[in-house]
N, C-alpha and C. Protein backbone atom coordinates (compact mmCIF):
# COMPACT_ATOMS: atom_id res chain seq x y z
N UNK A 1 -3.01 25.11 1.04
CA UNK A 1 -3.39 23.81 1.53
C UNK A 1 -3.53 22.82 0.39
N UNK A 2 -3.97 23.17 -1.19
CA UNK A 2 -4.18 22.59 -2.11
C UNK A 2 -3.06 21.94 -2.05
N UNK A 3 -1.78 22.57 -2.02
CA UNK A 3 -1.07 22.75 -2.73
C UNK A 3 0.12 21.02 -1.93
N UNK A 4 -0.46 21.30 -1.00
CA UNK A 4 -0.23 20.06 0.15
C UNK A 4 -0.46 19.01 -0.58
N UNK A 5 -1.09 19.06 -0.71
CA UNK A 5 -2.53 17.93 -1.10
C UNK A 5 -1.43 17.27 -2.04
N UNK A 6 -1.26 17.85 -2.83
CA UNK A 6 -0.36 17.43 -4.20
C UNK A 6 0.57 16.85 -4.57
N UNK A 7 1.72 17.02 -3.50
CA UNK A 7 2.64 16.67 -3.01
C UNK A 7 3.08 15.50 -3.07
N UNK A 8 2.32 14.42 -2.06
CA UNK A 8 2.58 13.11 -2.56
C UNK A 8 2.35 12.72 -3.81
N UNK A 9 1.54 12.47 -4.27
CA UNK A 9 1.62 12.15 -6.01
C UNK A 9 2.59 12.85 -7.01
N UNK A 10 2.92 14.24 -6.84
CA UNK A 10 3.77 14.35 -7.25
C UNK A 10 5.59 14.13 -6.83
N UNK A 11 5.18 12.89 -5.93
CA UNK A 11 6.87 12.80 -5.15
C UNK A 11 6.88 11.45 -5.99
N UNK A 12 5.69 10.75 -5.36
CA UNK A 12 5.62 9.42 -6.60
C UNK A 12 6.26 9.45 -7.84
N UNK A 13 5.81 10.40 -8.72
CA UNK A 13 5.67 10.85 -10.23
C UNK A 13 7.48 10.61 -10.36
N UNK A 14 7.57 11.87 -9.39
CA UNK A 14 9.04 12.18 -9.49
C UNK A 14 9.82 10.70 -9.67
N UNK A 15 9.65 9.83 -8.42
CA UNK A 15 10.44 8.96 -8.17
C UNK A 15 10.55 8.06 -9.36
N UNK A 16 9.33 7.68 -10.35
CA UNK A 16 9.32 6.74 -10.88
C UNK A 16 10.11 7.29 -12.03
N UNK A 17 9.90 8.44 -12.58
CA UNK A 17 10.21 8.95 -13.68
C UNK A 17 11.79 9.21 -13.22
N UNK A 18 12.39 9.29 -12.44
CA UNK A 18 13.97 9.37 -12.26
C UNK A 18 14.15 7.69 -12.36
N UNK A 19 13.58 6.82 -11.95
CA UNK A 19 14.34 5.82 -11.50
C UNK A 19 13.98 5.26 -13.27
N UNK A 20 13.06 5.58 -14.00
CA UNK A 20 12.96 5.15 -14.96
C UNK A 20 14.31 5.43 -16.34
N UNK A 21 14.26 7.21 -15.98
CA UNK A 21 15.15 7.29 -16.84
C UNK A 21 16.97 7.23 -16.43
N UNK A 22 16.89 6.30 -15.11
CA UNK A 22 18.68 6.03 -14.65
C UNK A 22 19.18 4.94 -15.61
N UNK A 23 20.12 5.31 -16.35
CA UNK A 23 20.55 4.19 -17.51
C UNK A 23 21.45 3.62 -17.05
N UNK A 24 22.06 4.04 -15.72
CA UNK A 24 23.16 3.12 -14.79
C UNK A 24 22.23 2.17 -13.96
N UNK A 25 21.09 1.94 -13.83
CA UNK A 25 20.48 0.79 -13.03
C UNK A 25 20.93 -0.37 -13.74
N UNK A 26 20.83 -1.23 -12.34
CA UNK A 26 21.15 -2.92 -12.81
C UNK A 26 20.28 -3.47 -14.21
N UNK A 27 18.85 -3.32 -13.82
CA UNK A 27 17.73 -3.19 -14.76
C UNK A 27 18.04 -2.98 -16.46
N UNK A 28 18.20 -1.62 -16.32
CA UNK A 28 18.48 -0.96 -17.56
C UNK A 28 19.78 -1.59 -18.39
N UNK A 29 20.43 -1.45 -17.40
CA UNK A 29 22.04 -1.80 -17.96
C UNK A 29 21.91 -3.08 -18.98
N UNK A 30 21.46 -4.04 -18.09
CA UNK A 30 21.14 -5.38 -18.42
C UNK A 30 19.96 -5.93 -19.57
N UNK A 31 19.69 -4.31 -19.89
CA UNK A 31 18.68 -4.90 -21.29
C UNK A 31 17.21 -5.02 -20.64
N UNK A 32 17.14 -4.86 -18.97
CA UNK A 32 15.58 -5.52 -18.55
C UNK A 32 14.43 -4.18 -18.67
N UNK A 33 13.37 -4.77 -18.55
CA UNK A 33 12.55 -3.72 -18.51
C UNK A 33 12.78 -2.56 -16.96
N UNK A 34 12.49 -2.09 -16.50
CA UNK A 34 12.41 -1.41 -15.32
C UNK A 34 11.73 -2.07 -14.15
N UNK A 35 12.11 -2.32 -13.50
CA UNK A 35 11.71 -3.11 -12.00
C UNK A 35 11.99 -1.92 -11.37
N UNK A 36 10.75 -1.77 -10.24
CA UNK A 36 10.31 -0.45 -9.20
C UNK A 36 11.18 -1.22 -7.96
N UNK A 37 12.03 -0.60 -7.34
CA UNK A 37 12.77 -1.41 -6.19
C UNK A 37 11.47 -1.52 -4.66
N UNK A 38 11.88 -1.85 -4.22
CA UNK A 38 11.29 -2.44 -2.97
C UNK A 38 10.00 -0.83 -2.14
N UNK A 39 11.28 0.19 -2.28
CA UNK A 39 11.02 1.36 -1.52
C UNK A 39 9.64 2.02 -1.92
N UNK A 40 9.90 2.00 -3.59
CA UNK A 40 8.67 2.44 -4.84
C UNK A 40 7.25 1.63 -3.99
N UNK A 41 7.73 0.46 -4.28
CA UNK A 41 6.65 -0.49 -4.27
C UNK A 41 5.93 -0.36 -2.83
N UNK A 42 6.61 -0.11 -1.47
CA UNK A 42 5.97 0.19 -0.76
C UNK A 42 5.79 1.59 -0.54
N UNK A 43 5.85 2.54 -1.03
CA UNK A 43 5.22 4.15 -1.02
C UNK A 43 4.08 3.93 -1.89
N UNK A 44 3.97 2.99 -2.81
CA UNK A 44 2.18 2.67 -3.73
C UNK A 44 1.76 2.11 -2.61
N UNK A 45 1.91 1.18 -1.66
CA UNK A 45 1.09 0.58 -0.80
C UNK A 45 0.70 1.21 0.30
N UNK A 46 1.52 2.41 0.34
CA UNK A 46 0.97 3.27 1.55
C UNK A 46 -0.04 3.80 1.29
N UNK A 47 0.06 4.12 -0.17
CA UNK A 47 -0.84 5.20 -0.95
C UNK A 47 -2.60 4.23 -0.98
N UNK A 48 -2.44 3.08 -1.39
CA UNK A 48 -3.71 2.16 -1.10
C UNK A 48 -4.34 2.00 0.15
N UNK A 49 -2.89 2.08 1.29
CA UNK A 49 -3.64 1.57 2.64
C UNK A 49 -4.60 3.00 3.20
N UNK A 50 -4.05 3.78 2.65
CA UNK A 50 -4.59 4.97 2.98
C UNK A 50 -5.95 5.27 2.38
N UNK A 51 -6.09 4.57 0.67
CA UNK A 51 -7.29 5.00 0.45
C UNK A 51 -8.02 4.09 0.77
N UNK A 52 -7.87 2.68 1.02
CA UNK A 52 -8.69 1.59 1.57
C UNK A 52 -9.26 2.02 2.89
N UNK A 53 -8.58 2.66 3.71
CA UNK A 53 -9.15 3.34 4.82
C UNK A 53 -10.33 4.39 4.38
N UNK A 54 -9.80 5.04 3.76
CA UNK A 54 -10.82 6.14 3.35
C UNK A 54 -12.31 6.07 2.98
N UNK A 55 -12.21 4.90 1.87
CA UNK A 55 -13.02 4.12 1.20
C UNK A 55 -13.80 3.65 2.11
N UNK A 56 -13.15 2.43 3.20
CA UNK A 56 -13.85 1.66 4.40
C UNK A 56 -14.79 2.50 5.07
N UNK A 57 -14.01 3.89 5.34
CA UNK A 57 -14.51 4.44 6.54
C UNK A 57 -16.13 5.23 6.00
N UNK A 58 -15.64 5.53 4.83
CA UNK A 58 -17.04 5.89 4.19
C UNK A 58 -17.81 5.35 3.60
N UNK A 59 -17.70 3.82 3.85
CA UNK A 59 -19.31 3.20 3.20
C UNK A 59 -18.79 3.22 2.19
N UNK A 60 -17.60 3.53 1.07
CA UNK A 60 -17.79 3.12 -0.30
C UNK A 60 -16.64 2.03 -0.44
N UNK A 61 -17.89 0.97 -0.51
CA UNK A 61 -17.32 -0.68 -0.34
C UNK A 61 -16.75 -0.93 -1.76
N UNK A 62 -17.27 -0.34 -2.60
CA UNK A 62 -16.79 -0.81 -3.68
C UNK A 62 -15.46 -0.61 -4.14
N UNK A 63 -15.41 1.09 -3.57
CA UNK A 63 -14.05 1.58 -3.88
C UNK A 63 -13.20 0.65 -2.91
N UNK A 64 -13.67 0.26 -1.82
CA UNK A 64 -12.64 0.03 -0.69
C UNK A 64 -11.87 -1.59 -0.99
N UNK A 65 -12.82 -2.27 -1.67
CA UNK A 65 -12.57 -3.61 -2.14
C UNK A 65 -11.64 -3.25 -3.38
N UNK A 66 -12.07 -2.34 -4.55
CA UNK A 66 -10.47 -2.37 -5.29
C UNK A 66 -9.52 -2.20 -4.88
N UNK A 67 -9.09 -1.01 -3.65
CA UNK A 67 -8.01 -0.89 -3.36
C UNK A 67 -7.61 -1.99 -2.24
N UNK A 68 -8.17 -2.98 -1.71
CA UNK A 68 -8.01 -4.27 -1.57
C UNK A 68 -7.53 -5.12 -2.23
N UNK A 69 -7.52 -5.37 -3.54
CA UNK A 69 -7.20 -6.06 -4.60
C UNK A 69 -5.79 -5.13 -5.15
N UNK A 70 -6.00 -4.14 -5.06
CA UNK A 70 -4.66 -3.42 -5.50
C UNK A 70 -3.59 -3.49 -4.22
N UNK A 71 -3.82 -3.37 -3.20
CA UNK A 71 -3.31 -3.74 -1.64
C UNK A 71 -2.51 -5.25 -2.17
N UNK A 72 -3.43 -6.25 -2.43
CA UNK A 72 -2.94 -7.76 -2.95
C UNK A 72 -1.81 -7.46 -3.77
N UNK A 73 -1.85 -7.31 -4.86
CA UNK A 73 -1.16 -6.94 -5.86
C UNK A 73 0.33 -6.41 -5.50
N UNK A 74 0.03 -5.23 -4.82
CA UNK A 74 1.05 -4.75 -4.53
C UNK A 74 1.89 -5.60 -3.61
N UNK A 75 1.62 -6.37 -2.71
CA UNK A 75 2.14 -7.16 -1.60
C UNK A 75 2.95 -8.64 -2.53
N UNK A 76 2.03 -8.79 -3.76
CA UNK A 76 2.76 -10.20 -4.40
C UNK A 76 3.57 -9.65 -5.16
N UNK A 77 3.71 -8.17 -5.79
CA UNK A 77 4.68 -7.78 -6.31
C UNK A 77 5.92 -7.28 -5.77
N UNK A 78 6.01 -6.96 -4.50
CA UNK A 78 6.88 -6.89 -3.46
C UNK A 78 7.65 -8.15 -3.09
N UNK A 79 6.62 -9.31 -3.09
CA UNK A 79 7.20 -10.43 -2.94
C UNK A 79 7.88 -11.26 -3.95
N UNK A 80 7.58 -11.06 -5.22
CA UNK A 80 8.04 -12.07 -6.43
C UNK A 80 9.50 -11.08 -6.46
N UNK A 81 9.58 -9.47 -6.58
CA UNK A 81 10.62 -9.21 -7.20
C UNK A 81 11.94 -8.82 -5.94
N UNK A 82 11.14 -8.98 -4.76
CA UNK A 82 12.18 -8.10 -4.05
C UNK A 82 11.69 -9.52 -2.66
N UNK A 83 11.78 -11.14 -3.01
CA UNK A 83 11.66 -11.73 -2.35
C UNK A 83 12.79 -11.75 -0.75
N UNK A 84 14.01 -11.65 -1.17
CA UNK A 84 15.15 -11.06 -0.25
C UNK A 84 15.70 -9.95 -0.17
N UNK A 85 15.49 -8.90 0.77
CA UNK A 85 16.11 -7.22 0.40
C UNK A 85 17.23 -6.91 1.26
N UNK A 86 18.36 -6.97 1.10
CA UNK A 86 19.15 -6.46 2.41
C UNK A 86 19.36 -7.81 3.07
N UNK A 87 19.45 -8.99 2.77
CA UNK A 87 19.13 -10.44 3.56
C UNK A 87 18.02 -10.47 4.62
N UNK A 88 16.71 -9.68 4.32
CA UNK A 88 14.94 -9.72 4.93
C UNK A 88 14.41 -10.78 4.15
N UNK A 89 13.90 -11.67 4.68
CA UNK A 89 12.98 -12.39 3.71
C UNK A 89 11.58 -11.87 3.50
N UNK A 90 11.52 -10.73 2.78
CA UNK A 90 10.90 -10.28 2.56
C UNK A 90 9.17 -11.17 1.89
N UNK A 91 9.29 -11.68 0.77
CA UNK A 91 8.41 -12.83 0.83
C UNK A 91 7.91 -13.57 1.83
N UNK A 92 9.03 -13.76 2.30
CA UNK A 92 8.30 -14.83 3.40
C UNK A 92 7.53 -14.02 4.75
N UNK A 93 8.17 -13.08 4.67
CA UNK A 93 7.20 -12.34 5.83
C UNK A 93 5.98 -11.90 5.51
N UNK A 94 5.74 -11.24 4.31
CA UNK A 94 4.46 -10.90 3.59
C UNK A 94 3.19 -12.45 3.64
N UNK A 95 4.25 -13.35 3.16
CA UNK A 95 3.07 -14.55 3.32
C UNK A 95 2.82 -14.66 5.36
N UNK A 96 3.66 -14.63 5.77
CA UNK A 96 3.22 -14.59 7.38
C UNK A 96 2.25 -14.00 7.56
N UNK A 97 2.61 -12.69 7.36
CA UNK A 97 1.71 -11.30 8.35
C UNK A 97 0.47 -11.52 7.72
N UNK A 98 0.53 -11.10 6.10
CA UNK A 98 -0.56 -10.15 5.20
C UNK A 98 -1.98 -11.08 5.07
N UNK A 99 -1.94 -12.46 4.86
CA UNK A 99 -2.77 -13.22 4.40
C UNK A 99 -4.19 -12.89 5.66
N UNK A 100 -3.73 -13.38 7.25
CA UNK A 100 -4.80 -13.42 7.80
C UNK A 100 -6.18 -11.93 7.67
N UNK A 101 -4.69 -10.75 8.22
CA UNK A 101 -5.98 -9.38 7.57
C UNK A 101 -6.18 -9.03 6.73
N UNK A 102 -5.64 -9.52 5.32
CA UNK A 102 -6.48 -9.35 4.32
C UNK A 102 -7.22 -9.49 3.85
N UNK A 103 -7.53 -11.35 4.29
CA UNK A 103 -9.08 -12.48 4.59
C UNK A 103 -10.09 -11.48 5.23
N UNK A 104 -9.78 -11.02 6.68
CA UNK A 104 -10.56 -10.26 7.35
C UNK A 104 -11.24 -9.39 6.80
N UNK A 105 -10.32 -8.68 6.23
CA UNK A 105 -10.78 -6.92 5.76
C UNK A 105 -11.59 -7.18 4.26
N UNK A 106 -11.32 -8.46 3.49
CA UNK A 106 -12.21 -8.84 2.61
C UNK A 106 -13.60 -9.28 3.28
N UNK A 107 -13.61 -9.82 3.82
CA UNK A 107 -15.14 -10.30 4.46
C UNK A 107 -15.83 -9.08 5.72
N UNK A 108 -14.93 -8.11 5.91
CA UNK A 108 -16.12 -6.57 6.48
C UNK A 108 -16.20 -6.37 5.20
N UNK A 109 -15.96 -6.22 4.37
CA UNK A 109 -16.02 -5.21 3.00
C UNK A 109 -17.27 -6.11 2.39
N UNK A 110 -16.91 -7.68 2.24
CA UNK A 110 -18.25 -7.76 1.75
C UNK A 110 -19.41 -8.11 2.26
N UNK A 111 -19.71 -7.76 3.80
CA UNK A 111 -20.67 -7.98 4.78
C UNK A 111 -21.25 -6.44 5.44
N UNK A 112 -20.32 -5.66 3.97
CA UNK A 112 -20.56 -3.75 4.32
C UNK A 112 -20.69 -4.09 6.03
N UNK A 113 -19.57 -4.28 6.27
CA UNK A 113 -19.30 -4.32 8.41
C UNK A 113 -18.33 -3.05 8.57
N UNK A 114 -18.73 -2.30 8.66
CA UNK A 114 -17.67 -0.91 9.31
C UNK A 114 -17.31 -1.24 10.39
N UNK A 115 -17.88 -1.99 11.65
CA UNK A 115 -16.95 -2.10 12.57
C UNK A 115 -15.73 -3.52 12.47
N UNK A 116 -16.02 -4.34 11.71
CA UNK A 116 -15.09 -5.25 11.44
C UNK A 116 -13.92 -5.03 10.34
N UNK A 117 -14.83 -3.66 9.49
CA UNK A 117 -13.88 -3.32 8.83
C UNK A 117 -12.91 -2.78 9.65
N UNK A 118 -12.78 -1.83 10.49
CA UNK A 118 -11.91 -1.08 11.38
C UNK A 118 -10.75 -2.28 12.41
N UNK A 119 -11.72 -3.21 12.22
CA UNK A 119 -10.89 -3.99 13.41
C UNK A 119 -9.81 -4.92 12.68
N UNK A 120 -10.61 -5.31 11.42
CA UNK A 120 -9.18 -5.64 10.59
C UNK A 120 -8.29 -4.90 10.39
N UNK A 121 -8.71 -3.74 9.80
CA UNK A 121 -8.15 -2.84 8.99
C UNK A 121 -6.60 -2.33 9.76
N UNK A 122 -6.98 -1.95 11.22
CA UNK A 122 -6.14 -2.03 12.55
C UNK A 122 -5.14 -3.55 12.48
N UNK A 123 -5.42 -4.33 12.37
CA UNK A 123 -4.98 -5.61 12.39
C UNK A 123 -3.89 -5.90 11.04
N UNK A 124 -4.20 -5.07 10.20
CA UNK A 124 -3.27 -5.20 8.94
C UNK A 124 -2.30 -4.23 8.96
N UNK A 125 -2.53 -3.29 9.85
CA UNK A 125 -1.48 -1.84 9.91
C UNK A 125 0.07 -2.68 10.83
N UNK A 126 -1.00 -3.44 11.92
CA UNK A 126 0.00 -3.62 12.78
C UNK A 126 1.01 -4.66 12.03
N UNK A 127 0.20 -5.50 10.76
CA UNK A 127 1.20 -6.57 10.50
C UNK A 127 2.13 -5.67 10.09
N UNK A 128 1.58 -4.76 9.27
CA UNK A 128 2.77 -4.13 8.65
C UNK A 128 3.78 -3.50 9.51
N UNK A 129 3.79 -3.19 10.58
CA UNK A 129 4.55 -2.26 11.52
C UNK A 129 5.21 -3.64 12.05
N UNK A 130 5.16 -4.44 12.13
CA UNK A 130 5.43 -5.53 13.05
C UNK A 130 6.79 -6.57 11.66
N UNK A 131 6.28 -6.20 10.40
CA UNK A 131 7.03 -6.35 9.18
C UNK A 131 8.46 -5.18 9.51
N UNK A 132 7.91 -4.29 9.21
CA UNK A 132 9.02 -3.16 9.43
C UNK A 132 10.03 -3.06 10.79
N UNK A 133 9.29 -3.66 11.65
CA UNK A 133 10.16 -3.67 12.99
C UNK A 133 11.20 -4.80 12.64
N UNK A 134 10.70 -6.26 12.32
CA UNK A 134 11.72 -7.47 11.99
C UNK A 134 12.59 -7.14 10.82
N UNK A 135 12.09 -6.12 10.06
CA UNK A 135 12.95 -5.79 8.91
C UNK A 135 14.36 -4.34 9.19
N UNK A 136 14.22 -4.44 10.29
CA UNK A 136 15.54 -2.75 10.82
C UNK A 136 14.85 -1.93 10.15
N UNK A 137 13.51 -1.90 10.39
CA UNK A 137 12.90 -0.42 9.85
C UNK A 137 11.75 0.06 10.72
N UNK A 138 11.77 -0.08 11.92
CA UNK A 138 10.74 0.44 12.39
C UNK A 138 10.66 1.40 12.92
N UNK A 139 11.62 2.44 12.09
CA UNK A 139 11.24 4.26 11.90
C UNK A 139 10.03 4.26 10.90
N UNK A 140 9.72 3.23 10.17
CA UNK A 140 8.63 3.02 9.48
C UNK A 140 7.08 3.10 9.92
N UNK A 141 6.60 3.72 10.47
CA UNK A 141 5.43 3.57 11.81
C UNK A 141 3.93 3.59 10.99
N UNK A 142 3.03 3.02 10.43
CA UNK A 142 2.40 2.93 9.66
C UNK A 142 0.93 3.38 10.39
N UNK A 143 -0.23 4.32 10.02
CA UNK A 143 -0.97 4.08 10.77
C UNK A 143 -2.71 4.75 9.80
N UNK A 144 -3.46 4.61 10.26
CA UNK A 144 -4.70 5.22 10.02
C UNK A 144 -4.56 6.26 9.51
N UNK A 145 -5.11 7.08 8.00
CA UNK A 145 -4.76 8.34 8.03
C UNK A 145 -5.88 9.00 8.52
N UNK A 146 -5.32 10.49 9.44
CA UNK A 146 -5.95 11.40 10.13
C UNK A 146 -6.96 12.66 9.02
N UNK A 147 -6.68 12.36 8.49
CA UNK A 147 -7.04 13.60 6.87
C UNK A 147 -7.09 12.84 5.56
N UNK A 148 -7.66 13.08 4.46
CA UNK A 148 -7.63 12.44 3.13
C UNK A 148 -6.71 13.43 2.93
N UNK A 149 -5.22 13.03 2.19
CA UNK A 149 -4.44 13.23 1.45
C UNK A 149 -4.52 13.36 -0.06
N UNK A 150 -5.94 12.78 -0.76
CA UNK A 150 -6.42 12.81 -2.03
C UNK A 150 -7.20 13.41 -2.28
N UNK A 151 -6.86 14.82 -2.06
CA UNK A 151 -8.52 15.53 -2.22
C UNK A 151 -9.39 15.43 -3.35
N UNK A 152 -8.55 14.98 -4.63
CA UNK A 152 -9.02 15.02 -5.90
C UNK A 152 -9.98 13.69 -6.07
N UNK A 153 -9.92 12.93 -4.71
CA UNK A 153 -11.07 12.05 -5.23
C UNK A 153 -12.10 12.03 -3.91
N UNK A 154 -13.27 11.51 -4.62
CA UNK A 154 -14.31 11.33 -4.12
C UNK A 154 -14.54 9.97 -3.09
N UNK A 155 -14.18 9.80 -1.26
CA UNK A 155 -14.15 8.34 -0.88
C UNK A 155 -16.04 8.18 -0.83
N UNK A 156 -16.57 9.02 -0.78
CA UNK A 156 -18.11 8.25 -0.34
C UNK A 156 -18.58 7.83 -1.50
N UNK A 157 -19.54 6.73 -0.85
CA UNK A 157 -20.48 5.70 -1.93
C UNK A 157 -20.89 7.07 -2.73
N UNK A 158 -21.19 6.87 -4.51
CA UNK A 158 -22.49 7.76 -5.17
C UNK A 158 -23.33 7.50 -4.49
N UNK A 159 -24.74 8.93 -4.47
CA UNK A 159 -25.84 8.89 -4.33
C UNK A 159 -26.43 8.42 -4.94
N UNK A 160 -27.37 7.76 -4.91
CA UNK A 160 -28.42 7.53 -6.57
C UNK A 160 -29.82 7.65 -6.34
């Protein structure tokens, strides 16, 4: 079961470290540093939405608000580098959907609201599924995780 556990991070690992060392990328070829394509960038954001849940669901606001801010991050970095993917306006949909539940899910987090956290939190899954559907991807089905996938970390608040 550990061994499960592991899996994703090490698929991550994999991915970055192949795509890093392809010396036929556009990127590379061209002298640039390495740009994570679109796909990278959203398998890290799955990886946040999942622990922002985790975080939320257990009272540890603090953790749940970084990976909020890393959630941000990841969404403007999706958008600056991979603004059009496939002719998706990718940017422009991120500014549509993402802004209103992210407002939300910032203000349960800092009003420690577990039930408003949940109701955003729901509310940001769907933008995203609702992203993936307008984008020819809604084999993409995004949702609440059922299990922590990170066993190696700790989601509840410290005791003190």
């Amino acid at each position: 079961m550990k061994v499960f556990a592991l899996i994703p991070g090490l698929a991550i690992g994999l991915t970055l470290a192949s795509a890093l060392a392809d010396e036929s990328s556009p990127a590379r070829a061209a002298g640039q540093s390495y740009v994570p394509g679109l796909g990278e960038i959203m398998t890290l954001q799955q990886m946040r939405h999942a622990k922002l849940w985790l975080a939320g669901r257990n009272g540890n606001w603090d953790l749940a608000s970084y990976e909020l801010d890393e959630l941000k991050e990841g969404f403007e970095d999706a958008a600056k580098l991979h603004a059009i993917h496939d002719g998706v306006p990718v940017a422009a949909m991120i500014a549509n959907l993402t802004p209103g539940p992210l407002l939300a899910i910032g203000k349960a987090l800092e009003a420690r609201n577990g039930s408003d956290f949940v109701k955003s939190f729901d509310n940001l899954t769907a933008a995203c599924n609702s992203c993936h559907q307008a984008a020819n991807h809604g084999f993409i089905r995004i949702r609440s995780p059922r299990e922590p996938m990170f066993s190696n970390q700790v989601f509840a608040p410290e005791k003190k």
